[in-house]
C-alpha atoms as a PDB file:
ATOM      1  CA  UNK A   1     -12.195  -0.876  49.716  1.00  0.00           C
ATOM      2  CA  UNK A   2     -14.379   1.367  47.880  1.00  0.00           C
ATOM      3  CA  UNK A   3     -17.690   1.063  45.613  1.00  0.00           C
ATOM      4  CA  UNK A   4     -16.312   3.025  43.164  1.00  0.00           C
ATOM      5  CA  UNK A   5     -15.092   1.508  40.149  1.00  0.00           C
ATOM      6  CA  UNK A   6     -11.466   1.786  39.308  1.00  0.00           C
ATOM      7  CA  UNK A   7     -10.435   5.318  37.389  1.00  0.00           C
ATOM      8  CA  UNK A   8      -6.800   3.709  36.377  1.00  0.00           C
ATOM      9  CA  UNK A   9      -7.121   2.498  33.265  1.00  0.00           C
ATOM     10  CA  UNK A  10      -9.580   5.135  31.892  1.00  0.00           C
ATOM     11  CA  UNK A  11      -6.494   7.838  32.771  1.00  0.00           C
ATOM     12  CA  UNK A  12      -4.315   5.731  31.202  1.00  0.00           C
ATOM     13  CA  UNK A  13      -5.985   6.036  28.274  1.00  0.00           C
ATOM     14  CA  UNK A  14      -6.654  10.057  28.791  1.00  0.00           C
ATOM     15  CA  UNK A  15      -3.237  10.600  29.516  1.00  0.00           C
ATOM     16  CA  UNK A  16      -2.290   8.317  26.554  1.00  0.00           C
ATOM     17  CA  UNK A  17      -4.167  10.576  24.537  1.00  0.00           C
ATOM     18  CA  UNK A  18      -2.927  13.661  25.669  1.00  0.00           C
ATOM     19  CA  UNK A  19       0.673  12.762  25.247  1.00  0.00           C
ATOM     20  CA  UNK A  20      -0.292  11.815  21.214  1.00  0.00           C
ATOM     21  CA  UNK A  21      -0.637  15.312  20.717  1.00  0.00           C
ATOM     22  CA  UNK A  22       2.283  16.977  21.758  1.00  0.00           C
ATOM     23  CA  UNK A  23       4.318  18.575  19.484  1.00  0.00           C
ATOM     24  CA  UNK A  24       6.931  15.994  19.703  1.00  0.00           C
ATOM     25  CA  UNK A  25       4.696  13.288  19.691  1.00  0.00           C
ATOM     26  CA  UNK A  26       3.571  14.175  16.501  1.00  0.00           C
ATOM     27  CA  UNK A  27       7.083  15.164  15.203  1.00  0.00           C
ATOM     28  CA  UNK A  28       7.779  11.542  15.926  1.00  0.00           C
ATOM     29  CA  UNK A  29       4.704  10.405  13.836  1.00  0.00           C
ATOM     30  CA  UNK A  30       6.151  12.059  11.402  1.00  0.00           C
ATOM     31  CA  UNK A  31       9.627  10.980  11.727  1.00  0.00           C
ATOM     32  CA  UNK A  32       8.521   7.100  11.623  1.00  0.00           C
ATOM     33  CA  UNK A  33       6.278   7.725   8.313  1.00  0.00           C
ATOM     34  CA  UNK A  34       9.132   9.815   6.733  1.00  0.00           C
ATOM     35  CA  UNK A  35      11.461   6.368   8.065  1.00  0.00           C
ATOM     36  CA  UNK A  36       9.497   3.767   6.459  1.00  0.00           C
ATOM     37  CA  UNK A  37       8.518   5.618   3.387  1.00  0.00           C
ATOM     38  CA  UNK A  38      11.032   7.800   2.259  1.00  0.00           C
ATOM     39  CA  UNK A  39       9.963   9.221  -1.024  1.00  0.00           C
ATOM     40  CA  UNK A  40       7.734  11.931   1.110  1.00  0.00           C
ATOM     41  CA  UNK A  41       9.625  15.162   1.681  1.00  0.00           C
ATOM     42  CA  UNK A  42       9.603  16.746   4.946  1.00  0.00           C
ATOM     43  CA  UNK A  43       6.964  19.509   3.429  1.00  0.00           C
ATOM     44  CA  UNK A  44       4.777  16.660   2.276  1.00  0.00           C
ATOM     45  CA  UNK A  45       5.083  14.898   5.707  1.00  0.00           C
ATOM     46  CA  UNK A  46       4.342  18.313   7.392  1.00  0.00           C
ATOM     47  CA  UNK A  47       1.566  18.684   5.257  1.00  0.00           C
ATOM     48  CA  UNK A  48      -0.734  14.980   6.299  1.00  0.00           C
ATOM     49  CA  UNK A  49      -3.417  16.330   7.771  1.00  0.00           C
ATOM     50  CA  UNK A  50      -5.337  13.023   8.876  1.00  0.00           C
ATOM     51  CA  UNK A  51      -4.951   8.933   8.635  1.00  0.00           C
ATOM     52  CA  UNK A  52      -7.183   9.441   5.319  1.00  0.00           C
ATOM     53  CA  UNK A  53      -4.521  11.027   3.427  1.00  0.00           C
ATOM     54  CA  UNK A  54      -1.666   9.292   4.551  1.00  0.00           C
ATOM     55  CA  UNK A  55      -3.708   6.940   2.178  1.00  0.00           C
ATOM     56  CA  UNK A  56      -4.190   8.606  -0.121  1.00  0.00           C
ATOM     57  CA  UNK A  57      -0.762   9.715  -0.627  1.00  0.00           C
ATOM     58  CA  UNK A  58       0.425   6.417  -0.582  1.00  0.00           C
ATOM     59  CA  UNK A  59      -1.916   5.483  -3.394  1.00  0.00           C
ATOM     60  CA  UNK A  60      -0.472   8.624  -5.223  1.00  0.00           C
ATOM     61  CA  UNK A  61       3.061   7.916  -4.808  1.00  0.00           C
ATOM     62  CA  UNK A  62       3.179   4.589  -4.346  1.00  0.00           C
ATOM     63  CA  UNK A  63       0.625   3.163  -6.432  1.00  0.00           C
ATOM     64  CA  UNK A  64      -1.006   0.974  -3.842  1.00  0.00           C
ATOM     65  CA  UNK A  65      -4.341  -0.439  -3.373  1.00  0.00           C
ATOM     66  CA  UNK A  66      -6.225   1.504  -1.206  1.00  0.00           C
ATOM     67  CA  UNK A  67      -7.276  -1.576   1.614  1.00  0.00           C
ATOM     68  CA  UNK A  68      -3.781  -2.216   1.419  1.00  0.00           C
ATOM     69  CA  UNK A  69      -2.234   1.735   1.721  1.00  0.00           C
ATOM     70  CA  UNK A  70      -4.963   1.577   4.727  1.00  0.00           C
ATOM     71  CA  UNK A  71      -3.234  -1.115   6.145  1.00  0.00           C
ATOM     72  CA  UNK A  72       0.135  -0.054   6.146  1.00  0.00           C
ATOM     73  CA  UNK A  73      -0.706   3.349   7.098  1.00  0.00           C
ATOM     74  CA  UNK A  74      -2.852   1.840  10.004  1.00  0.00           C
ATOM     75  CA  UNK A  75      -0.121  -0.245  11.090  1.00  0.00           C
ATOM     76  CA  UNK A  76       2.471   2.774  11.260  1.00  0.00           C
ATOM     77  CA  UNK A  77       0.082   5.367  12.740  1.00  0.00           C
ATOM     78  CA  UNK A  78      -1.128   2.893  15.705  1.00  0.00           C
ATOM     79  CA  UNK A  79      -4.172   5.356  16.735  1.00  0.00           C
ATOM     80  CA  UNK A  80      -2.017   8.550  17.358  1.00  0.00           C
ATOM     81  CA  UNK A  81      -3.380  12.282  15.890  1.00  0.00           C
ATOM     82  CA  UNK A  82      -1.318  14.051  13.184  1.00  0.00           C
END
């Protein structure tokens, strides 16, 4: 046994992290907004640059209230990077 704390969990997270930014991880963002609201076209989809205008585009085409676009959005994005 050691007096160093545990590393484990923080490259867990690290790792996590990494992985939310591959290319396919991001497709796959992509591909579960474009699932669960399907009046965005694949150029639109391609085009979300951030968890901000996910909102925002769901106010625009959906007409929802914003705390409740941010919601939604929130709940489908989960913390991973466009």
């Amino acid at each position: 046994m050691t007096d160093q704390p545990s590393t484990a969990t923080t490259n867990a997270v690290a790792t996590a992290r990494m992985t939310d930014r591959t290319p396919e991880a991001k497709k796959q963002l992509r591909a579960d907004i474009g699932s669960t609201w399907t009046r965005f076209s694949t150029q639109e989809l391609t085009d979300l640059k951030d968890n901000d205008d996910l909102v925002s585009q769901l106010v625009a085409k959906y007409g929802l209230q914003k705390d409740i676009a941010a919601r939604d959005a929130e709940a489908i994005v989960k913390g991973r990077s466009f």
